[in-house]
C-alpha atoms as a PDB file:
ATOM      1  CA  UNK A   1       0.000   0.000   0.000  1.00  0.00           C
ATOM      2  CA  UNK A   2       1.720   3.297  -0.994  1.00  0.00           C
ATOM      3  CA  UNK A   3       1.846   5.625   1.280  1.00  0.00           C
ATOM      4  CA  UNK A   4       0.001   9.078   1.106  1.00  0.00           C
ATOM      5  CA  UNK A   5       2.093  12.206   0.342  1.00  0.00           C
ATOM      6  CA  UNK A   6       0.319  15.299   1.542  1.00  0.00           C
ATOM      7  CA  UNK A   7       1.905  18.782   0.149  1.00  0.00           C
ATOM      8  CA  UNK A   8       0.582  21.896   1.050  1.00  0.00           C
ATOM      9  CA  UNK A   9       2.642  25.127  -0.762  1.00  0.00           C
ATOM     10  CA  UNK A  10       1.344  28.600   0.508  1.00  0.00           C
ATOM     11  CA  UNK A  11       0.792  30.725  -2.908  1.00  0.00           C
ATOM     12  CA  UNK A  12      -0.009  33.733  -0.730  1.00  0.00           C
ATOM     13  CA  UNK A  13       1.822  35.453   1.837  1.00  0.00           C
ATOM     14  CA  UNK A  14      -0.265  34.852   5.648  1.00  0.00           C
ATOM     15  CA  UNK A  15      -0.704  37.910   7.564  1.00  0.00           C
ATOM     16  CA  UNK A  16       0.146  37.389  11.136  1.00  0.00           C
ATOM     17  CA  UNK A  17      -2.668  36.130  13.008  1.00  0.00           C
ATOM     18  CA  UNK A  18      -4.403  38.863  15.687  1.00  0.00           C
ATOM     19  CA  UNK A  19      -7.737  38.984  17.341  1.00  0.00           C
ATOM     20  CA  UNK A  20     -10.393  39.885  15.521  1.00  0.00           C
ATOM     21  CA  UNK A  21      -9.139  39.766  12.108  1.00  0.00           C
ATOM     22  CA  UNK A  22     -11.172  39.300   9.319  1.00  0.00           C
ATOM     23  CA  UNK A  23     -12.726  35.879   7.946  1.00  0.00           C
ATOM     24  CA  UNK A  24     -10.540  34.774   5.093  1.00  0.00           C
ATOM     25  CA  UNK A  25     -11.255  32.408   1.900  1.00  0.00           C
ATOM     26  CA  UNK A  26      -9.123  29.701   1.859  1.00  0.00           C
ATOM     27  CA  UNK A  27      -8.706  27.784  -2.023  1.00  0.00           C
ATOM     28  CA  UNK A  28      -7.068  24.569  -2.349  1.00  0.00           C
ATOM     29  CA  UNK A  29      -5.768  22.645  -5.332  1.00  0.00           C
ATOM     30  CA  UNK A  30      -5.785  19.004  -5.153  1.00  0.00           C
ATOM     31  CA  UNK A  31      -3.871  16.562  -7.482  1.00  0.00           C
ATOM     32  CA  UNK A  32      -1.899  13.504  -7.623  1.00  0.00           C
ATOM     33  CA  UNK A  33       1.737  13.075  -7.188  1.00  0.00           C
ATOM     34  CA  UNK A  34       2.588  14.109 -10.878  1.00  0.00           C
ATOM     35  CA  UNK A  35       0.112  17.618 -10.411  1.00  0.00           C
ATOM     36  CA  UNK A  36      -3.110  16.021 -12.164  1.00  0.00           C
ATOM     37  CA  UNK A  37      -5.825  17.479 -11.052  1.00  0.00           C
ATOM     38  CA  UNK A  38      -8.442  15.243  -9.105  1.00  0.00           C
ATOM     39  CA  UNK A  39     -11.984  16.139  -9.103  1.00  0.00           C
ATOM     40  CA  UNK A  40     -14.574  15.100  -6.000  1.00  0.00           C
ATOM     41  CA  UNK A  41     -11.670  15.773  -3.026  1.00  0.00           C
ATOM     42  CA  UNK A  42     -13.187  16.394   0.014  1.00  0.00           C
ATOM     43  CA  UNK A  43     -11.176  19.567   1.689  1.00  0.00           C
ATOM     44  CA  UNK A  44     -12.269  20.256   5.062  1.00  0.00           C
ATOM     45  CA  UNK A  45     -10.720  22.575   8.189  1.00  0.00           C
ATOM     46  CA  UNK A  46     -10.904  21.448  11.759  1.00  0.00           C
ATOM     47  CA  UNK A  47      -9.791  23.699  14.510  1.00  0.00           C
ATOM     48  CA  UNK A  48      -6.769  22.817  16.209  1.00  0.00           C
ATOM     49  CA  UNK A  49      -8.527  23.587  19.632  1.00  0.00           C
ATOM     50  CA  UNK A  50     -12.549  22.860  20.024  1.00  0.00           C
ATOM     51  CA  UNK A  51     -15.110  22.544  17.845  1.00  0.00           C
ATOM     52  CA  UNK A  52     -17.485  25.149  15.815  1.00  0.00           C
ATOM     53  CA  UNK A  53     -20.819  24.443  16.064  1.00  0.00           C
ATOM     54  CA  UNK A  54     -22.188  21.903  13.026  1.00  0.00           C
ATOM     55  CA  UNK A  55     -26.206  21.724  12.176  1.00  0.00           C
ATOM     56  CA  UNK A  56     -27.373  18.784  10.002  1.00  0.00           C
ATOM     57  CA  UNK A  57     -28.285  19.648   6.689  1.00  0.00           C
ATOM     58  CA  UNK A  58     -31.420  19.179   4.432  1.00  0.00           C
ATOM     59  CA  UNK A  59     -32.612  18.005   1.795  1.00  0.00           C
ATOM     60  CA  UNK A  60     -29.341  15.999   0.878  1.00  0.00           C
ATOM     61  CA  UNK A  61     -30.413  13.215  -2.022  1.00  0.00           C
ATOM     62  CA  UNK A  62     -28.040  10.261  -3.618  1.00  0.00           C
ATOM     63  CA  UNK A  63     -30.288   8.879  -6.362  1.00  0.00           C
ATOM     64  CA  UNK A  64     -29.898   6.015  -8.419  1.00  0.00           C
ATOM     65  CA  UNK A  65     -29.869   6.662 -12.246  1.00  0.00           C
ATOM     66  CA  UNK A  66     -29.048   4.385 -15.069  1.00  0.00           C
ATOM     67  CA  UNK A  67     -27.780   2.204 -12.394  1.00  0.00           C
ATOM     68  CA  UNK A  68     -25.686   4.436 -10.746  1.00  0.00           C
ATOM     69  CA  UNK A  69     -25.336   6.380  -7.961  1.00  0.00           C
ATOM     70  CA  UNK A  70     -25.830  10.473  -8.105  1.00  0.00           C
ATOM     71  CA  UNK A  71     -23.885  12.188  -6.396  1.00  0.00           C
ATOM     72  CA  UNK A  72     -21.100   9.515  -6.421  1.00  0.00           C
ATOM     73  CA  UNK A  73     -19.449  11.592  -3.892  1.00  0.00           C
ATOM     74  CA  UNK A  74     -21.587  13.674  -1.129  1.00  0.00           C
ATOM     75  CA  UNK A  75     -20.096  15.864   1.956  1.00  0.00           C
ATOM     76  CA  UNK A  76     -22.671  16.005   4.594  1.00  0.00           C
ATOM     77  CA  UNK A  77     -22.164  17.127   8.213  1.00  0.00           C
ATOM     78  CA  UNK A  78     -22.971  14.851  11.155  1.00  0.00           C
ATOM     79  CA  UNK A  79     -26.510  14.356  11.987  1.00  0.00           C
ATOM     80  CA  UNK A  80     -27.541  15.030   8.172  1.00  0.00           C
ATOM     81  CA  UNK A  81     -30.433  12.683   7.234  1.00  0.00           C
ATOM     82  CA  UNK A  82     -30.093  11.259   3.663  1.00  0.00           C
ATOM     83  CA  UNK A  83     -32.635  10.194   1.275  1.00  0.00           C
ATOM     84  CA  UNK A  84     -31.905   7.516  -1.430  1.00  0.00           C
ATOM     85  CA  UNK A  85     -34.720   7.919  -4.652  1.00  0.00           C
ATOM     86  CA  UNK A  86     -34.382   5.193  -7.456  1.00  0.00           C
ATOM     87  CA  UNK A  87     -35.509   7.147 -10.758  1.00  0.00           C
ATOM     88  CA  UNK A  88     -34.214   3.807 -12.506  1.00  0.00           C
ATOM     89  CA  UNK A  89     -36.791   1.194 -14.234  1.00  0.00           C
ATOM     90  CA  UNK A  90     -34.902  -1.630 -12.281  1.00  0.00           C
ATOM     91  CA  UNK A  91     -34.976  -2.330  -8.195  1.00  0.00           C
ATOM     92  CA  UNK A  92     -32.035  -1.645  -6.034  1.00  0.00           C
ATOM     93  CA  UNK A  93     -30.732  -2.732  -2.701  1.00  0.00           C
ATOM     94  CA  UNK A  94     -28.202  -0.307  -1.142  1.00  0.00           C
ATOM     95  CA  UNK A  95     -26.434  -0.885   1.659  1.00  0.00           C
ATOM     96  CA  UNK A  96     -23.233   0.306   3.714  1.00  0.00           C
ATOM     97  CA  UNK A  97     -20.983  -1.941   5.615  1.00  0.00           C
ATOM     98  CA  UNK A  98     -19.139   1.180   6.337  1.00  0.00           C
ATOM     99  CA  UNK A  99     -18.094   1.550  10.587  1.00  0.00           C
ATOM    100  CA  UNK A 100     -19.037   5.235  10.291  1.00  0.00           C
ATOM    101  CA  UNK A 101     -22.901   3.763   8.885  1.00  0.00           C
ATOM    102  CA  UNK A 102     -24.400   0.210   8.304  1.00  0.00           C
ATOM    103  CA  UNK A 103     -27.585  -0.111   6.703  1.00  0.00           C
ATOM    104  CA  UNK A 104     -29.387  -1.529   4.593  1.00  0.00           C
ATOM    105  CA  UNK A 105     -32.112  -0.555   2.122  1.00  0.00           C
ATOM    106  CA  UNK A 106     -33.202  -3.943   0.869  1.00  0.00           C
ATOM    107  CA  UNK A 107     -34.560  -3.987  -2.789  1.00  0.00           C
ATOM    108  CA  UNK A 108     -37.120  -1.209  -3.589  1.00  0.00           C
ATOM    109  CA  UNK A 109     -38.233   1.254  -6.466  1.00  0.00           C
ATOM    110  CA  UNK A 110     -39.478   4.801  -5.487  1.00  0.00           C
ATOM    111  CA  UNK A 111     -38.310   6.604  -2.485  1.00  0.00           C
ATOM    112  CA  UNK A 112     -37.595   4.736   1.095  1.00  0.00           C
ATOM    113  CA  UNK A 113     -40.103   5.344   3.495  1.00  0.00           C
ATOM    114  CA  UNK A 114     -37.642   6.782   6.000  1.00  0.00           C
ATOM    115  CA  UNK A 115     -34.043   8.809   5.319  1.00  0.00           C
ATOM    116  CA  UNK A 116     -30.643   7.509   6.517  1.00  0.00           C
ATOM    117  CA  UNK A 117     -29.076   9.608   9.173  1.00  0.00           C
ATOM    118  CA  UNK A 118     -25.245   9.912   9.349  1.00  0.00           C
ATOM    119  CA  UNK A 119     -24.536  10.393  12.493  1.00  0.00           C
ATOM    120  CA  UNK A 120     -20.364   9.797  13.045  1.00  0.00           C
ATOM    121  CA  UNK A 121     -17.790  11.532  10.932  1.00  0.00           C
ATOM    122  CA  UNK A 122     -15.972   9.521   8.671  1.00  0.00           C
ATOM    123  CA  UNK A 123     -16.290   7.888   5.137  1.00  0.00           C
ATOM    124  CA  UNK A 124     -19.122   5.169   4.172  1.00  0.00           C
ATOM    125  CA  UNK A 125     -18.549   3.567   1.549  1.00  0.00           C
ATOM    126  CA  UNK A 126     -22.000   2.968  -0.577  1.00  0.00           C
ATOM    127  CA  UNK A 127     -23.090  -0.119  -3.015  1.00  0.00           C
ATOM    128  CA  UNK A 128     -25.869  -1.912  -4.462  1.00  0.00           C
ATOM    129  CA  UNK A 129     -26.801  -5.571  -4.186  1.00  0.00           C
ATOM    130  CA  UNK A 130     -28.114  -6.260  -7.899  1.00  0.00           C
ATOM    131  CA  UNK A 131     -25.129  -4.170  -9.747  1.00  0.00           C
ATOM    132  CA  UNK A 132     -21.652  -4.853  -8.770  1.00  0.00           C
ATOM    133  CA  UNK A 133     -20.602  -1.666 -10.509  1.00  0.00           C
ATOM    134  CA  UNK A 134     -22.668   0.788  -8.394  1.00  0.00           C
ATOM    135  CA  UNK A 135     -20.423   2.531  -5.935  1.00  0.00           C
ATOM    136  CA  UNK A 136     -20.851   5.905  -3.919  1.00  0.00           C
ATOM    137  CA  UNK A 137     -18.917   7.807  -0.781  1.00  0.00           C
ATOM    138  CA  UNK A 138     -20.200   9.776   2.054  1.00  0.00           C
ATOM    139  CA  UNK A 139     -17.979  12.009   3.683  1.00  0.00           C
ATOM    140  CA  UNK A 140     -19.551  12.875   7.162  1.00  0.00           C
ATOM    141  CA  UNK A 141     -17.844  16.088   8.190  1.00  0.00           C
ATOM    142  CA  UNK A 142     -17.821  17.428  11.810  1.00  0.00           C
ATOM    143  CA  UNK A 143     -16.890  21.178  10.720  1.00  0.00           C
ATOM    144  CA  UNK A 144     -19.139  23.506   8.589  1.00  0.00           C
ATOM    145  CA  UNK A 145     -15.650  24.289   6.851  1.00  0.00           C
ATOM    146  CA  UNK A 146     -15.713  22.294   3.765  1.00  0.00           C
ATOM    147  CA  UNK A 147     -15.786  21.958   0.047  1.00  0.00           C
ATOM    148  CA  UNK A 148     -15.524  19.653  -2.373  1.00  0.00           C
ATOM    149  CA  UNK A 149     -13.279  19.998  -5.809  1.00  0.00           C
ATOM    150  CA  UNK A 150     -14.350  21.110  -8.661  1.00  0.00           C
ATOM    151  CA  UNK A 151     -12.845  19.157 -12.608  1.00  0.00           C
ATOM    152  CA  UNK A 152      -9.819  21.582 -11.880  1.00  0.00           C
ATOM    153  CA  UNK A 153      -9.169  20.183  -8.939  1.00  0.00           C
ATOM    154  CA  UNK A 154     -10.202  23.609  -7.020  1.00  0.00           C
ATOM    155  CA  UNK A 155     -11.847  23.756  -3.849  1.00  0.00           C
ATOM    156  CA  UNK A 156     -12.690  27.269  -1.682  1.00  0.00           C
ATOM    157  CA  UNK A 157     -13.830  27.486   1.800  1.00  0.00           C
ATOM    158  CA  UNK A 158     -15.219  30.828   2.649  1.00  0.00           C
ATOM    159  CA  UNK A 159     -15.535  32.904   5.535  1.00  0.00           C
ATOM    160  CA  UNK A 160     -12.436  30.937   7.451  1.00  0.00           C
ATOM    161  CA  UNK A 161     -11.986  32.546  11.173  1.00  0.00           C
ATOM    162  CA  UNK A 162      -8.314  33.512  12.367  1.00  0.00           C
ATOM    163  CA  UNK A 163      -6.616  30.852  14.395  1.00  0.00           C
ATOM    164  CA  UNK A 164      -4.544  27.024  13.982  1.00  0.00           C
ATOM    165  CA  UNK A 165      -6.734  24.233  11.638  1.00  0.00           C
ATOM    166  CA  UNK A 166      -6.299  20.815  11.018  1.00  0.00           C
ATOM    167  CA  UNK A 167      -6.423  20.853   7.444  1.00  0.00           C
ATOM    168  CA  UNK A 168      -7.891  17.544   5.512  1.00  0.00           C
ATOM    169  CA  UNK A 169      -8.283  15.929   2.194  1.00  0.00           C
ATOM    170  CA  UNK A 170      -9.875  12.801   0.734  1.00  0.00           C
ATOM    171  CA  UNK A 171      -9.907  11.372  -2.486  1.00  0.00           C
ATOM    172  CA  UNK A 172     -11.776   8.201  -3.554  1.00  0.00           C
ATOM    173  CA  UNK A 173      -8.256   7.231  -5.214  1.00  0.00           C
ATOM    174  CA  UNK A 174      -7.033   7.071  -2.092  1.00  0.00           C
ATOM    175  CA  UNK A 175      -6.200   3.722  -0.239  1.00  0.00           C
ATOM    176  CA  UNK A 176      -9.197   1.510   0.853  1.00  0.00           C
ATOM    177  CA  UNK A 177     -10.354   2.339   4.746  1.00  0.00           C
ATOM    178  CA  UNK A 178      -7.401   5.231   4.007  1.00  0.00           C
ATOM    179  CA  UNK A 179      -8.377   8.136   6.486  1.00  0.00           C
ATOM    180  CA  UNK A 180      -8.249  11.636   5.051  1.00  0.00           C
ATOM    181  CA  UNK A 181      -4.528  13.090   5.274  1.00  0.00           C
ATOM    182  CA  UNK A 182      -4.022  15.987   7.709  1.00  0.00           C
ATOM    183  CA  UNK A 183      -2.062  19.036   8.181  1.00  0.00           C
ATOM    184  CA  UNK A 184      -2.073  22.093  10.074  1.00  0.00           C
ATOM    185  CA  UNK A 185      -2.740  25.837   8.793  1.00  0.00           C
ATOM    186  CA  UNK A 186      -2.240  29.072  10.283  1.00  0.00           C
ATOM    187  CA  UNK A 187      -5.334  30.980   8.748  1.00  0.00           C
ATOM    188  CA  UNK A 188      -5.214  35.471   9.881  1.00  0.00           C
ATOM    189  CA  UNK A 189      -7.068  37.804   7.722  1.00  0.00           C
ATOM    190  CA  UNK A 190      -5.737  37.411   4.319  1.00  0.00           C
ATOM    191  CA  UNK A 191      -7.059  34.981   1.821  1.00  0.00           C
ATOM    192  CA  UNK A 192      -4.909  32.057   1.400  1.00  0.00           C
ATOM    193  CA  UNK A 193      -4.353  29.661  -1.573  1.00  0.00           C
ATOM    194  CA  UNK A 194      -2.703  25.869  -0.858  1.00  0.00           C
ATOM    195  CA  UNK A 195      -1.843  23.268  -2.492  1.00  0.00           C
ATOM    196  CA  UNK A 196      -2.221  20.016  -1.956  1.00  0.00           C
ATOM    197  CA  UNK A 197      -0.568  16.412  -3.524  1.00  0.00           C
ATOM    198  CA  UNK A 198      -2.491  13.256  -2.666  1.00  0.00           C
ATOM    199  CA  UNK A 199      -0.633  10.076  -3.599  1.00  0.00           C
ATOM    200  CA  UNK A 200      -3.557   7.548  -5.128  1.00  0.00           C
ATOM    201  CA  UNK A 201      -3.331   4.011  -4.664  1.00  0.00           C
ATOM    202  CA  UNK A 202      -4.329   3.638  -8.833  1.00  0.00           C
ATOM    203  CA  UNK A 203      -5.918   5.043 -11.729  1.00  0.00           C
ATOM    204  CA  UNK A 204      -8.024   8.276 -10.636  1.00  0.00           C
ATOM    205  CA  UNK A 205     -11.368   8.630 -12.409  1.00  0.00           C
END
């Protein structure tokens, strides 16, 4: 199993940190080790001290269309209840076996009576009974500092407070059961553009 390379290359100067300062944006670019970029990263800034408060969110959907699942990737925060439609002409069964969430939604059409509630951070890892090839991630996030990357590999967190983050990234291309890499940030007033390498343990999509 390679090992995960995490780079993170200020492209703008930090201010020094001070009470009070301003809420800054923070961008970061993910790619691979050779500087691909990787679409679908999860980016996501934890304080180094405490927590910020995190509400569930609503109306989060994964649907199932021509036998897939869309989104393939979602970032909800803990708590978030999730509904699972199937807009296909055929039945699925999804199911996680996921720590962070195990369930089960044995083979239906339509929409499930009730909505699956992620309630631990972490990744859960989705699939479908009938069709090998279906595959989906949930990223449960226990910040409400978080993007996800754009084809250009771009992701921008707005309205980041002063102070010292954990900063972390997932890729699906990472490892299997691979947790997201980590590094820490010092975030003052000015807007702040990273960078950030994630080695993959194959081909990316």
């Amino acid at each position: 199993m390679p090992r995960r390379l995490l780079a993170f290359v200020p492209a703008l100067a930090l201010a020094a940190a001070c009470a009070g300062a301003a809420a800054a944006s923070v961008g970061v670019f993910v790619g691979d080790a050779t500087g691909r970029p990787l679409p679908d990263a999860v980016v996501m800034l934890e304080p180094a001290g405490g927590r910020l408060p995190v509400a569930p969110m609503a109306g989060v959907r994964i649907s199932q269309q021509k036998r897939q699942f869309a989104p393939q990737v979602s970032v909800v925060t803990v708590g978030t209840p999730v509904s699972f439609p199937n807009d296909d002409t055929v039945r699925h069964h999804v199911y996680s076996f996921s720590a962070v969430k195990t369930f089960e939604l044995k083979l239906y059409a339509g929409v499930p009576n009730a909505p699956v509630v992620f309630d631990k951070p972490g990744i859960a890892v989705l699939g479908c009974n009938i069709h090998d090839q279906m595959i989906a991630w949930v990223v449960v996030v226990d910040t409400p500092l978080f993007a996800r990357s754009a084809a250009s590999g771009q992701a921008r967190i707005e309205g980041v407070p002063a102070g010292s983050y954990q900063l972390r990234v997932w890729h699906s291309s990472m490892p299997e059961a691979a947790p997201p890499t980590s590094t820490t940030v010092s975030i003052g007033g000015t807007d702040l553009e990273l960078r950030a390498a994630v080695a993959t343990a194959g081909p990316t999509r």
